[in-house]
C-alpha atoms as a PDB file:
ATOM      1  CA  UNK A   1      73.616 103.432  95.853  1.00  0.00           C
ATOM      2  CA  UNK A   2      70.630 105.587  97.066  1.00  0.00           C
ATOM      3  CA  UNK A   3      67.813 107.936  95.856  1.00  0.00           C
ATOM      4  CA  UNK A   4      64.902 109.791  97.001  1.00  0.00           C
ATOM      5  CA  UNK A   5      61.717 109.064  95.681  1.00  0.00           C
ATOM      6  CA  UNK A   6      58.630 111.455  95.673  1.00  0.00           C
ATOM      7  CA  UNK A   7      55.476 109.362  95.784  1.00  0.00           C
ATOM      8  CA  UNK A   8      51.924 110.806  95.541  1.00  0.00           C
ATOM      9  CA  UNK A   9      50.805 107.715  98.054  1.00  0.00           C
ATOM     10  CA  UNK A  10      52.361 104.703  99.382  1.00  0.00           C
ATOM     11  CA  UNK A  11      50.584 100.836  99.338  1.00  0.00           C
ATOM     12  CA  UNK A  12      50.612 101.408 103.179  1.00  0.00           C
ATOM     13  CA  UNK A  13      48.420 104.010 104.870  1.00  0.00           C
ATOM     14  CA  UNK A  14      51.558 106.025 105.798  1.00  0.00           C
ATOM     15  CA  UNK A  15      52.492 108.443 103.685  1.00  0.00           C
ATOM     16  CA  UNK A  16      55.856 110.254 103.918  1.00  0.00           C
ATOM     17  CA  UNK A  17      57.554 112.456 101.586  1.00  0.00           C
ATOM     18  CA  UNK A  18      60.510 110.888 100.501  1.00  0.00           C
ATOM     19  CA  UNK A  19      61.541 107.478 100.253  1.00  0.00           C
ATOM     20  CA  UNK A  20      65.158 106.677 100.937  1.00  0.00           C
ATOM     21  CA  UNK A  21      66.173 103.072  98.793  1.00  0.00           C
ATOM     22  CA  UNK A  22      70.097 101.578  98.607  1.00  0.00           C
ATOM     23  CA  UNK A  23      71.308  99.142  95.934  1.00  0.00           C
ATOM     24  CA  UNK A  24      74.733  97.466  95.634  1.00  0.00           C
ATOM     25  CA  UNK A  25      74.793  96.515  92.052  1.00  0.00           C
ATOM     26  CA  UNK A  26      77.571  98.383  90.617  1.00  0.00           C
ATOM     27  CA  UNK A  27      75.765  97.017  87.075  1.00  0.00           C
ATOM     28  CA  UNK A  28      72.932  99.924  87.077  1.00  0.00           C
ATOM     29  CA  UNK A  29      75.049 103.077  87.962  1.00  0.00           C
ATOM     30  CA  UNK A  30      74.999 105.718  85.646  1.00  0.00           C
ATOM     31  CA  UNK A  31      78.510 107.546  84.929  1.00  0.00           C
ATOM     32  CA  UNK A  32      76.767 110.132  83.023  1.00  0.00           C
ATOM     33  CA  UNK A  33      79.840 112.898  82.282  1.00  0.00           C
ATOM     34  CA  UNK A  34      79.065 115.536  85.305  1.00  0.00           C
ATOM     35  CA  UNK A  35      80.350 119.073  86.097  1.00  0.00           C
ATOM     36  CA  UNK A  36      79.875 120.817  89.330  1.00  0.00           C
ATOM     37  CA  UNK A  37      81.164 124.472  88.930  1.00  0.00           C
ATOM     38  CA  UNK A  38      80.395 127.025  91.765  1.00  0.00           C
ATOM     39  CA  UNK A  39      81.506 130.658  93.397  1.00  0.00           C
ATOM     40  CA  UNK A  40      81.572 131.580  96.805  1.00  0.00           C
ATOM     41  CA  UNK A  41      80.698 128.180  98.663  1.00  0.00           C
ATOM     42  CA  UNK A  42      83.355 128.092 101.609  1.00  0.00           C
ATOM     43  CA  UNK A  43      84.844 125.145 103.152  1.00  0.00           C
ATOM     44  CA  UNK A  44      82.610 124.055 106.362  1.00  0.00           C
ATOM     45  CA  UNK A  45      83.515 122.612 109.819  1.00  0.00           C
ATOM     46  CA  UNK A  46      82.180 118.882 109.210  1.00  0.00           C
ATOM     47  CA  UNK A  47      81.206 119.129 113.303  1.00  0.00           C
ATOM     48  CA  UNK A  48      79.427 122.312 113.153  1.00  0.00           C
ATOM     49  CA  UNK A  49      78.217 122.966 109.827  1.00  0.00           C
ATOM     50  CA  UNK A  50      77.896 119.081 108.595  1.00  0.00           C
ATOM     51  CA  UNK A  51      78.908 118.537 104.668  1.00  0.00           C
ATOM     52  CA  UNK A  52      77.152 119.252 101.290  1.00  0.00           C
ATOM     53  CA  UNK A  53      75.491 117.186  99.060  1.00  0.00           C
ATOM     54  CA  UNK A  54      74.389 117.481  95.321  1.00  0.00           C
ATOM     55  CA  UNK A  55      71.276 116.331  94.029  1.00  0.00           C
ATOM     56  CA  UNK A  56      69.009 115.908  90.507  1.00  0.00           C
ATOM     57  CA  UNK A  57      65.231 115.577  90.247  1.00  0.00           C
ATOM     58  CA  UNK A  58      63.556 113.607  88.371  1.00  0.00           C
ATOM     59  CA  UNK A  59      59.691 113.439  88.543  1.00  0.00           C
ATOM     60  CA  UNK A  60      59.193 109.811  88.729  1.00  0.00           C
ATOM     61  CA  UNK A  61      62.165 109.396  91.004  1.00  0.00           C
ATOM     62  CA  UNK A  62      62.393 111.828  93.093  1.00  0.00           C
ATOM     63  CA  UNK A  63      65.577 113.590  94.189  1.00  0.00           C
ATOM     64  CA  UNK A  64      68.698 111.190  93.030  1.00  0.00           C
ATOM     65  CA  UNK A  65      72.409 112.040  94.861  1.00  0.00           C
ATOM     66  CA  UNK A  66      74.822 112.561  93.009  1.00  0.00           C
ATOM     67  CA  UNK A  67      77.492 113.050  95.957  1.00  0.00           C
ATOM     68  CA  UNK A  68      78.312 114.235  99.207  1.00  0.00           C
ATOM     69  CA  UNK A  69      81.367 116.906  99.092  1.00  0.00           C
ATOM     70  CA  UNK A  70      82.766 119.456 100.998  1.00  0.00           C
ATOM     71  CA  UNK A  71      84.893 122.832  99.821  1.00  0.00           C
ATOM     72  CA  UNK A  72      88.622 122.494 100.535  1.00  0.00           C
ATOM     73  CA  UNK A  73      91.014 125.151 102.172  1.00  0.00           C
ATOM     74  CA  UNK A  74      92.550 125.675  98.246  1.00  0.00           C
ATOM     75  CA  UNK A  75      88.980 126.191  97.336  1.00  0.00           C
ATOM     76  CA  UNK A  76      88.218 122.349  95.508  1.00  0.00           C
ATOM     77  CA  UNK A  77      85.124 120.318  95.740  1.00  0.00           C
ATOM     78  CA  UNK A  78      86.426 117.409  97.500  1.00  0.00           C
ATOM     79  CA  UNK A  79      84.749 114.214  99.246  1.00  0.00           C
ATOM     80  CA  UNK A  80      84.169 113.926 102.488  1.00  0.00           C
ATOM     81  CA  UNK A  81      87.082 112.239 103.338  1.00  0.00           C
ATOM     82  CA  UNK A  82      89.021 115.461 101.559  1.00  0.00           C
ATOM     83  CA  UNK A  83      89.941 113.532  98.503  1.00  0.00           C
ATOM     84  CA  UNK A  84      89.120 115.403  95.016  1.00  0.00           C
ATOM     85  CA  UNK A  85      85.782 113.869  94.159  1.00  0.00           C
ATOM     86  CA  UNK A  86      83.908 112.792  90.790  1.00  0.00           C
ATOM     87  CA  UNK A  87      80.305 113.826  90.614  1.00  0.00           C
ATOM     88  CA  UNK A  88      77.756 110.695  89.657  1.00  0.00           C
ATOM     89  CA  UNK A  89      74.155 109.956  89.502  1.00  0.00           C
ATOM     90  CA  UNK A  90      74.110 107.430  92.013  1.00  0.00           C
ATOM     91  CA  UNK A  91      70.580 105.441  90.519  1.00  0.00           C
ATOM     92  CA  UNK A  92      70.283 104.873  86.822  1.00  0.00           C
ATOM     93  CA  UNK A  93      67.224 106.744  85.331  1.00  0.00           C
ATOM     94  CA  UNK A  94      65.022 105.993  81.912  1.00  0.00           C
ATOM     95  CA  UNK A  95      66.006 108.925  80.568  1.00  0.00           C
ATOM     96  CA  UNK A  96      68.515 111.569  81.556  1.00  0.00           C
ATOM     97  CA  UNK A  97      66.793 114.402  79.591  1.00  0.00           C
ATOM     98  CA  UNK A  98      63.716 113.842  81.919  1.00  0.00           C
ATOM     99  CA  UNK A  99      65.776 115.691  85.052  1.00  0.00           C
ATOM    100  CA  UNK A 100      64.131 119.023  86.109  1.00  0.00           C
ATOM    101  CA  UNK A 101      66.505 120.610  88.354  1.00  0.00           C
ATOM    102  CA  UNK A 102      69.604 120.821  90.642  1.00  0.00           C
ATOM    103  CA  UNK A 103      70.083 121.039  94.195  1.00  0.00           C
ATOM    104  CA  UNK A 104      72.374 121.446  97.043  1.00  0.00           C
ATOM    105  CA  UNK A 105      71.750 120.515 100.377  1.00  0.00           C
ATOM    106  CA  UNK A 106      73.799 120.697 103.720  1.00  0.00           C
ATOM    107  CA  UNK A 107      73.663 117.395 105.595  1.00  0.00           C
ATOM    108  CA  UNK A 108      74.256 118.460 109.613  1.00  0.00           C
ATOM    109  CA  UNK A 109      76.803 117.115 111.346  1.00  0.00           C
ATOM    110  CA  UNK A 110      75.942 113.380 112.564  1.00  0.00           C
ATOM    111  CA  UNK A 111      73.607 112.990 109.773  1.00  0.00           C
ATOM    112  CA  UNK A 112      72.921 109.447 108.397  1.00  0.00           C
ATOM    113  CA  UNK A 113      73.551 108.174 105.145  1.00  0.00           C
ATOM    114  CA  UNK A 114      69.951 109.273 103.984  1.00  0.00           C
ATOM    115  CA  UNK A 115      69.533 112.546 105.692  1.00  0.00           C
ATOM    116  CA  UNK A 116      68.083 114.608 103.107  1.00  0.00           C
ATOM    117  CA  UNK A 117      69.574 118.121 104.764  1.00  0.00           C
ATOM    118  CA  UNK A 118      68.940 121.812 104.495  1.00  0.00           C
ATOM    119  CA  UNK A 119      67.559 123.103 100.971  1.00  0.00           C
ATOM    120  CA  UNK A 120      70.624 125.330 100.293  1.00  0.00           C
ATOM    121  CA  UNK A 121      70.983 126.340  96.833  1.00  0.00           C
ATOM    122  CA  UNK A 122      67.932 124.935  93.466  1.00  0.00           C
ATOM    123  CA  UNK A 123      67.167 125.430  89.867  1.00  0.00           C
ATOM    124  CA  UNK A 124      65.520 124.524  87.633  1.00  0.00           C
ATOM    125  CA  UNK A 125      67.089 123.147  83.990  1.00  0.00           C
ATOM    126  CA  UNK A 126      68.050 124.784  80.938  1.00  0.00           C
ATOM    127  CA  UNK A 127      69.703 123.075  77.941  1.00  0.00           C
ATOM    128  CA  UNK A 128      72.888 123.521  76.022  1.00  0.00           C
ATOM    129  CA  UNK A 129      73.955 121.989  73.138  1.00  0.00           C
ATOM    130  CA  UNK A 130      74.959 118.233  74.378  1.00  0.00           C
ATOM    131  CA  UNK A 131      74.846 119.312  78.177  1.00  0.00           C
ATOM    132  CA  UNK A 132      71.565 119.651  80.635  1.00  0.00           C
ATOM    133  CA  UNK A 133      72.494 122.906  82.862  1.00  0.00           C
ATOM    134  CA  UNK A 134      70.854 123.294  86.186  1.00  0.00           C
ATOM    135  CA  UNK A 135      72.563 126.959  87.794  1.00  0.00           C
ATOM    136  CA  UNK A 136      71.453 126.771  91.250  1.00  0.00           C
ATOM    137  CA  UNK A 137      71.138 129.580  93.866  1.00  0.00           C
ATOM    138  CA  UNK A 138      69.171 130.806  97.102  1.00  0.00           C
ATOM    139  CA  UNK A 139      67.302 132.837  95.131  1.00  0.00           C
ATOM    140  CA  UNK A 140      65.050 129.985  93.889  1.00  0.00           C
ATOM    141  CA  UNK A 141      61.714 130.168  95.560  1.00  0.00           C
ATOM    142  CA  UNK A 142      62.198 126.548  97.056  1.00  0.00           C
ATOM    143  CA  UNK A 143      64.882 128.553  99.278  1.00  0.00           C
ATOM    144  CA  UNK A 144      64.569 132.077  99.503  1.00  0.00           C
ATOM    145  CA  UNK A 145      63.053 133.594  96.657  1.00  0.00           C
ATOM    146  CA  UNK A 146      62.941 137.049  96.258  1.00  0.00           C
ATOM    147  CA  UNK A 147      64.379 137.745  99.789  1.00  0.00           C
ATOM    148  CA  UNK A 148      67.654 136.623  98.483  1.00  0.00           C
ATOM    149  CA  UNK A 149      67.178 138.455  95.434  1.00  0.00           C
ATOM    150  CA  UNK A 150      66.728 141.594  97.145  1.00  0.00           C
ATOM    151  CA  UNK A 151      70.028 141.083  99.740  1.00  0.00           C
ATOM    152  CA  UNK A 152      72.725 143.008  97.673  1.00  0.00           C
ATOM    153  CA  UNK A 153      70.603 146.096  97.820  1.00  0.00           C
ATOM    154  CA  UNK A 154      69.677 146.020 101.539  1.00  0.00           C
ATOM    155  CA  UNK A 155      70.295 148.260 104.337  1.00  0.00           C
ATOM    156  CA  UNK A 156      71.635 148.345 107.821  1.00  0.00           C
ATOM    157  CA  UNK A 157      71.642 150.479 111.075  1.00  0.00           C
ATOM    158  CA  UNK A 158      71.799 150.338 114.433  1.00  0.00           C
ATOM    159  CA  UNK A 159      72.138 152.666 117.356  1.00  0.00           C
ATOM    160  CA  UNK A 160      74.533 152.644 121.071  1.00  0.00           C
ATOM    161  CA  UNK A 161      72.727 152.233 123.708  1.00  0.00           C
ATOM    162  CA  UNK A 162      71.162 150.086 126.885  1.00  0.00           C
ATOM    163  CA  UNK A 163      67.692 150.480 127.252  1.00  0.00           C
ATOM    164  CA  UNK A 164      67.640 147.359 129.737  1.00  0.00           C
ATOM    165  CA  UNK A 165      69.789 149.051 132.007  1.00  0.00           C
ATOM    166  CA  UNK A 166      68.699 149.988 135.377  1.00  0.00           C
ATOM    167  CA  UNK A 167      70.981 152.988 135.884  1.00  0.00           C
ATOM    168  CA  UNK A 168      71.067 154.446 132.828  1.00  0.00           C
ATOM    169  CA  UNK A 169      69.905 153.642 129.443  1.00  0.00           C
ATOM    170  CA  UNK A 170      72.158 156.516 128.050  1.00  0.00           C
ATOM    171  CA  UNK A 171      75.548 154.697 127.089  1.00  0.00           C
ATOM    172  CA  UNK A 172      77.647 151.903 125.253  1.00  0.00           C
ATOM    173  CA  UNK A 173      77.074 148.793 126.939  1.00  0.00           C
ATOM    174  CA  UNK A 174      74.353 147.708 123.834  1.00  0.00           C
ATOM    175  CA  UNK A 175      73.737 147.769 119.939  1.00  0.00           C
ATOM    176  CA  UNK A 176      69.861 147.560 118.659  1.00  0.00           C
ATOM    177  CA  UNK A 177      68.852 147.981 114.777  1.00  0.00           C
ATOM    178  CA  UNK A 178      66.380 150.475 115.495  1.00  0.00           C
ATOM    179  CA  UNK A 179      66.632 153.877 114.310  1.00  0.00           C
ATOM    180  CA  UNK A 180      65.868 155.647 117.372  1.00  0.00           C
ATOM    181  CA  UNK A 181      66.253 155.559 121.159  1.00  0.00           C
ATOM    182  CA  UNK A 182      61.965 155.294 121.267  1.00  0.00           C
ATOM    183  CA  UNK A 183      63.240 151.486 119.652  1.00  0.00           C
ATOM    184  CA  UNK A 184      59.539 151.814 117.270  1.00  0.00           C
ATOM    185  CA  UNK A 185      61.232 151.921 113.999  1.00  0.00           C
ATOM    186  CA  UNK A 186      63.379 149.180 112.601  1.00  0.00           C
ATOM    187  CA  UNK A 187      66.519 150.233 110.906  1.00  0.00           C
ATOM    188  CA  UNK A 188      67.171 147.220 108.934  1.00  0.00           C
ATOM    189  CA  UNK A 189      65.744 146.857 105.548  1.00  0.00           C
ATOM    190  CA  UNK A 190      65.871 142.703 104.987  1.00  0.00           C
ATOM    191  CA  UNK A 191      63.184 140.766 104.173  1.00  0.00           C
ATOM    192  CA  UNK A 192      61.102 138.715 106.442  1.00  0.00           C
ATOM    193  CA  UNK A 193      61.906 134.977 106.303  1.00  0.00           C
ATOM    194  CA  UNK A 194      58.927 132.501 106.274  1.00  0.00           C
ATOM    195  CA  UNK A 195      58.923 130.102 109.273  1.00  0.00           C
ATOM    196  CA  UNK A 196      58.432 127.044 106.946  1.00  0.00           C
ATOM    197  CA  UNK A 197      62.338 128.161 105.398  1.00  0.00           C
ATOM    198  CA  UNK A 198      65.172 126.427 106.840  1.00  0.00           C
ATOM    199  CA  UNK A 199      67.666 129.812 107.049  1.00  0.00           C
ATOM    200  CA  UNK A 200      67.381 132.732 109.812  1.00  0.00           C
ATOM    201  CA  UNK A 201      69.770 136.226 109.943  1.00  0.00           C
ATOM    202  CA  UNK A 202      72.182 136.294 112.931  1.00  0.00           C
ATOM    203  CA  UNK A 203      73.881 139.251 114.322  1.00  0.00           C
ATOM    204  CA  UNK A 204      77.206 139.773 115.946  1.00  0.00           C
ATOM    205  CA  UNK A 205      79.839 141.884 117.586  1.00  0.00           C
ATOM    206  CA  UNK A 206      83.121 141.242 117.533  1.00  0.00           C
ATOM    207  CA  UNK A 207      85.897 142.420 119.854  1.00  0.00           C
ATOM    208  CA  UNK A 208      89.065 143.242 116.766  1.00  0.00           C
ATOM    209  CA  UNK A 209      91.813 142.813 119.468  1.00  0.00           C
ATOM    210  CA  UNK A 210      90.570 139.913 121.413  1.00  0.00           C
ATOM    211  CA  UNK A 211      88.797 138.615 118.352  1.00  0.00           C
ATOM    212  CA  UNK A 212      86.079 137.321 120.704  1.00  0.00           C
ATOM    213  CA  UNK A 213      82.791 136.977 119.127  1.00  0.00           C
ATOM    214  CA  UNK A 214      79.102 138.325 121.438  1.00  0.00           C
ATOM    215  CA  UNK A 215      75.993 136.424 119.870  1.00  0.00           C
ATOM    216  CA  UNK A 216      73.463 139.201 119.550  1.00  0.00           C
ATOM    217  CA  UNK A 217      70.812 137.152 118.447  1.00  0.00           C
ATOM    218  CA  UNK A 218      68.850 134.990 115.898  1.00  0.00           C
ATOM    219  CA  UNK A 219      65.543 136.780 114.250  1.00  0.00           C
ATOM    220  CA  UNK A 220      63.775 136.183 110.805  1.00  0.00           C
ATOM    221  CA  UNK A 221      62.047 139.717 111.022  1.00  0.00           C
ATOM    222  CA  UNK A 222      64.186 143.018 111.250  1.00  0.00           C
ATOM    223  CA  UNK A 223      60.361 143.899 112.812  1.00  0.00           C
ATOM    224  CA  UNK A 224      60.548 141.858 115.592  1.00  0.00           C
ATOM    225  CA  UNK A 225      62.187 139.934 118.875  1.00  0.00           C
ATOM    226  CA  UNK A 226      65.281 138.418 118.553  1.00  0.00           C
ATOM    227  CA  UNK A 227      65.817 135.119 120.093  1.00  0.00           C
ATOM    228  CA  UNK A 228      68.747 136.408 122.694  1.00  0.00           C
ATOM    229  CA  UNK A 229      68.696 138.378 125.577  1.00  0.00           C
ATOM    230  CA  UNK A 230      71.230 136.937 127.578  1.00  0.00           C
ATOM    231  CA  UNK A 231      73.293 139.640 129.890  1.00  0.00           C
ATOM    232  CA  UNK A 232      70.413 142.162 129.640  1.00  0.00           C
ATOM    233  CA  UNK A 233      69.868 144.235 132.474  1.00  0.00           C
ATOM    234  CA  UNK A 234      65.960 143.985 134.146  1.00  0.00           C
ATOM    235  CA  UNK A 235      64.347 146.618 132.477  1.00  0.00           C
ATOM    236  CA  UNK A 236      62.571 146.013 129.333  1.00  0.00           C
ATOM    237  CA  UNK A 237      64.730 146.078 125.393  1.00  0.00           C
ATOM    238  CA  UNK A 238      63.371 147.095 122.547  1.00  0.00           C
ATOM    239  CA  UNK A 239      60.966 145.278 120.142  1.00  0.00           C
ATOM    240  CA  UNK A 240      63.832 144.993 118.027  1.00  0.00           C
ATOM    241  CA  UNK A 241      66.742 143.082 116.976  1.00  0.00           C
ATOM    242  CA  UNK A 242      69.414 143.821 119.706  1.00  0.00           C
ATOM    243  CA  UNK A 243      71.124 143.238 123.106  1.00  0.00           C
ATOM    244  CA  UNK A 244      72.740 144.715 125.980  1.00  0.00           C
ATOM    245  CA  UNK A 245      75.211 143.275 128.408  1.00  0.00           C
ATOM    246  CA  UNK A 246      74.499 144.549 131.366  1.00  0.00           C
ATOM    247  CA  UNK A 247      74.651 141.582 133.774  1.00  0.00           C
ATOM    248  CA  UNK A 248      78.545 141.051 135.045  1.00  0.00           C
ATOM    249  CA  UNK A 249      80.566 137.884 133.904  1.00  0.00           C
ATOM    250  CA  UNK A 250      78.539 137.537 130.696  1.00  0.00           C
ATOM    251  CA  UNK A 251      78.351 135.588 128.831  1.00  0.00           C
ATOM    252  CA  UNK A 252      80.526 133.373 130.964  1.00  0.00           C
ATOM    253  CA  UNK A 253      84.350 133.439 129.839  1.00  0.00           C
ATOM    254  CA  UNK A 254      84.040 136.010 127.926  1.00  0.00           C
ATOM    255  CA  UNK A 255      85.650 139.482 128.532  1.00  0.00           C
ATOM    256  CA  UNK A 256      82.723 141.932 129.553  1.00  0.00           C
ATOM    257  CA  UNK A 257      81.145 144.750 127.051  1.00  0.00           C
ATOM    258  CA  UNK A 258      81.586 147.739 128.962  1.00  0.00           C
ATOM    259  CA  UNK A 259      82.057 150.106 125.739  1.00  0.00           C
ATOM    260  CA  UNK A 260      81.379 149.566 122.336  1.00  0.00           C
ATOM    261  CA  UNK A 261      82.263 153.270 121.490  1.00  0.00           C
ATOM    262  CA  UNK A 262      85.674 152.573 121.710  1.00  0.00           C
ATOM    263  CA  UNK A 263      86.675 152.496 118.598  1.00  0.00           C
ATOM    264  CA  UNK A 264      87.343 148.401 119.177  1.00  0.00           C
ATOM    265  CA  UNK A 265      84.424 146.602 117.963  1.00  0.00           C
ATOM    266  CA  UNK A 266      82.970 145.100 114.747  1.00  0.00           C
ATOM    267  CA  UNK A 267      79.072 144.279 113.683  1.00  0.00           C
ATOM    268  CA  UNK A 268      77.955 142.175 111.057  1.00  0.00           C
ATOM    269  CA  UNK A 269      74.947 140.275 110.381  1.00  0.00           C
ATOM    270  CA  UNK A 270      75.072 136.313 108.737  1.00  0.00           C
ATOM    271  CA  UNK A 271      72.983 134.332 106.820  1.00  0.00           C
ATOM    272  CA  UNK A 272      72.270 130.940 109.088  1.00  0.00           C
ATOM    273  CA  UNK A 273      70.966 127.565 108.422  1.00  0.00           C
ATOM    274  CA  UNK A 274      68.571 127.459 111.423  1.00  0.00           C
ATOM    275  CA  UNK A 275      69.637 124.086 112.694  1.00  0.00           C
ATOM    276  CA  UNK A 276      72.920 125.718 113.829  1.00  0.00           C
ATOM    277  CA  UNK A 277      73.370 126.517 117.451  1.00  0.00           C
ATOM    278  CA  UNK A 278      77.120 128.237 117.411  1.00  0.00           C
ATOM    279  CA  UNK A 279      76.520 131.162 119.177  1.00  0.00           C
ATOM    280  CA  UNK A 280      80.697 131.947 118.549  1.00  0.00           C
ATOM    281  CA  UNK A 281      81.158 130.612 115.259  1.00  0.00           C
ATOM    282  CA  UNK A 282      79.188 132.756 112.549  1.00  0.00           C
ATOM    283  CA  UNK A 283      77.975 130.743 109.095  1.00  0.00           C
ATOM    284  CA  UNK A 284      80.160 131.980 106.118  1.00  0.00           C
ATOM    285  CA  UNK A 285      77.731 134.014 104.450  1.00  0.00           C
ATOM    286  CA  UNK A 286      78.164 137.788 105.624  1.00  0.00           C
ATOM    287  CA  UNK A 287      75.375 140.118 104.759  1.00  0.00           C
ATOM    288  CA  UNK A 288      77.070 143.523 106.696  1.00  0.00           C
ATOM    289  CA  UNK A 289      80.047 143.913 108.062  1.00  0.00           C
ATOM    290  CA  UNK A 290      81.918 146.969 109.189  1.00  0.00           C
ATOM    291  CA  UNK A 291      83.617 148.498 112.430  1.00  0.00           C
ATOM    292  CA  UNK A 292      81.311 149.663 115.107  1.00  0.00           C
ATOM    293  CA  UNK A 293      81.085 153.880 114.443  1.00  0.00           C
ATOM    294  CA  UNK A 294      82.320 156.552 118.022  1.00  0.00           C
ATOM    295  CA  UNK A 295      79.539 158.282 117.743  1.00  0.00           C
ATOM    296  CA  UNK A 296      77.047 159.817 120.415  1.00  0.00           C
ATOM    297  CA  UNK A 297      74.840 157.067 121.969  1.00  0.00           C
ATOM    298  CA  UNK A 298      71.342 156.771 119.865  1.00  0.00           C
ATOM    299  CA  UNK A 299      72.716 158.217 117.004  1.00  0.00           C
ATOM    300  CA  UNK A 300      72.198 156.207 114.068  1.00  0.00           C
ATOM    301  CA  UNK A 301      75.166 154.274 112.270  1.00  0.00           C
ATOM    302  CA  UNK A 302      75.481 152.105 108.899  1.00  0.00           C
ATOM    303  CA  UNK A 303      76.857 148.463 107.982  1.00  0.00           C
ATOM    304  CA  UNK A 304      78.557 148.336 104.929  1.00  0.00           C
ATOM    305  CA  UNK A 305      76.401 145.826 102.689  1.00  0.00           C
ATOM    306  CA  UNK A 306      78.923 143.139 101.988  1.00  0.00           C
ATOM    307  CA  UNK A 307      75.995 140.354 100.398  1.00  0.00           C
ATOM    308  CA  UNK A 308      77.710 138.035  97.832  1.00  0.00           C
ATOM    309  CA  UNK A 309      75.797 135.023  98.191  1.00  0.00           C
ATOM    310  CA  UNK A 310      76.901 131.497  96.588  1.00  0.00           C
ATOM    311  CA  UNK A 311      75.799 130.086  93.743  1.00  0.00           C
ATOM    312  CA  UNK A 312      76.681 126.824  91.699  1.00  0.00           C
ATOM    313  CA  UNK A 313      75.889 125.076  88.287  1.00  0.00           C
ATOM    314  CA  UNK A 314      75.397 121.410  88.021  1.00  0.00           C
ATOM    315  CA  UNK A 315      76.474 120.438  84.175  1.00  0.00           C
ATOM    316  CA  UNK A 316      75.296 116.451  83.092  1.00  0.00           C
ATOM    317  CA  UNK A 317      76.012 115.283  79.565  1.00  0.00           C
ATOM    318  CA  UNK A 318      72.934 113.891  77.589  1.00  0.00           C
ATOM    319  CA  UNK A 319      74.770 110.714  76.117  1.00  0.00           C
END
């Protein structure tokens, strides 16, 4: 059975941050009476997304599993071989009531028995009655603190139009969250995201017919770059969130974007774990979403705000 110890320093001169140790002596496990509760965690594609896995903290151990599990398709916490799982502390501690908080990781796909994962959802612990509570969420500073708070209440635009295109910049062959066609003003209202966090926002357009989805690109600032410009044409975008396909055949095997002002097309915007790379296959959690507005090019549209992010509670008996 395995845990994660934190340790201040090591005997050796090496110091690392967590310590991964394995026991087979069924004799020490701790069936303390568990409860894993949640709303709004999907089901994930083991070889895209990887799995989820529960942890405890303890201060003098470190963080203890307490299972690897996965959503199923009838909405169930299941393991990962899709069979309905019991929750356990893995490594028997002193004392239970000495546990400071919950967490939820995602373990990417290919990940080893002690791969630690993606910080996904934490709390800290409250008590009730006979029961220690830890209500995890991404709104714990460990994730993404008050940028998660402040995701129901975003907003989001975006304008039609190509500014990379050589012939004219005047059409429907791009989408940028700017609010103008100068491309100086961001039109998107989210938070930056540190670079030390392990989540990024993602956009997307989606073809409703073909259901085809175009990566727009990866960014962590609504200020700033994306990370895409694949199929731009060779004049210069916007210092903005956004893309153009101007380039024929691309992306390759994909029908081309010759006009997203026909009535045809969706936008939305996800919530990534950054060591994703599908650049077809959005993450579950949708921040906008809506159907692409006919409207003049440059004028200024708006994404429904569709944020329900997921949140869980971890429930361990004190006996």
């Amino acid at each position: 059975m395995k845990f994660i110890k934190l340790s201040s320093f090591l005997a050796i001169a090496t110091a690392i941050t967590f310590i991964y140790l394995s026991c087979d002596d069924a004799g020490i496990i701790n069936n303390n009476n568990m409860s894993f509760t949640f709303k709004n965690l999907q089901n994930l594609d083991t070889s895209v997304d990887g799995i989820y896995e529960a942890w405890i903290y303890f201060p003098l151990n470190g963080y203890i599993s307490i299972g690897k599990f996965n959503i199923s398709i009838s909405g169930q916490p299941v393991d990962p071989s899709g069979q309905p799982i019991t929750f356990k502390l893995k490594y028997q501690v002193p004392d239970i009531n000495g546990a400071l908080g919950g967490l939820v990781t995602i373990v990417p796909p290919g990940g080893g028995v002690d791969t630690f994962g993606t910080k996904f959802l934490a709390g800290p612990k409250t008590s009730n009655n006979n029961y220690l509570v830890f209500n995890v969420s991404m709104e714990s500073d460990t994730i993404l603190g008050s940028a998660a708070t402040q995701m129901p209440y975003d907003t989001a635009r975006y304008i039609l139009y190509n500014p990379t295109d050589s012939i004219s910049r005047i059409g429907y062959k791009g989408i940028w969250f700017t609010k103008d066609t100068n491309g100086n003003e961001a039109s998107l209202t989210l938070s930056n995201i540190p670079p030390n966090r392990s989540w990024i926002y993602q956009a997307w357009v989606m073809d409703n017919s073909s259901r085809k989805i175009y990566n727009v690109g990866r960014f962590s600032s609504p200020n700033g770059n994306d990370d895409y410009n694949n199929c731009q044409g060779p004049n210069l975008g916007f210092n903005k969130p956004g893309n153009d396909w101007i380039e024929p055949d691309c992306p390759p095997g994909m029908p081309q974007i010759t006009n997203l002002n026909n009535g045809n097309y969706s936008v939305f915007i996800t919530l990534e774990p950054k060591y994703r790379a599908a650049e077809t296959n959005p993450f579950f959690i949708r921040l906008f979403s809506g159907n692409i507005s006919v409207s003049a090019p440059g004028v200024m549209a708006t994404i429904p705000n569709v944020t329900i992010l997921p949140t869980a509670t971890i429930q361990i008996s004190k006996n």
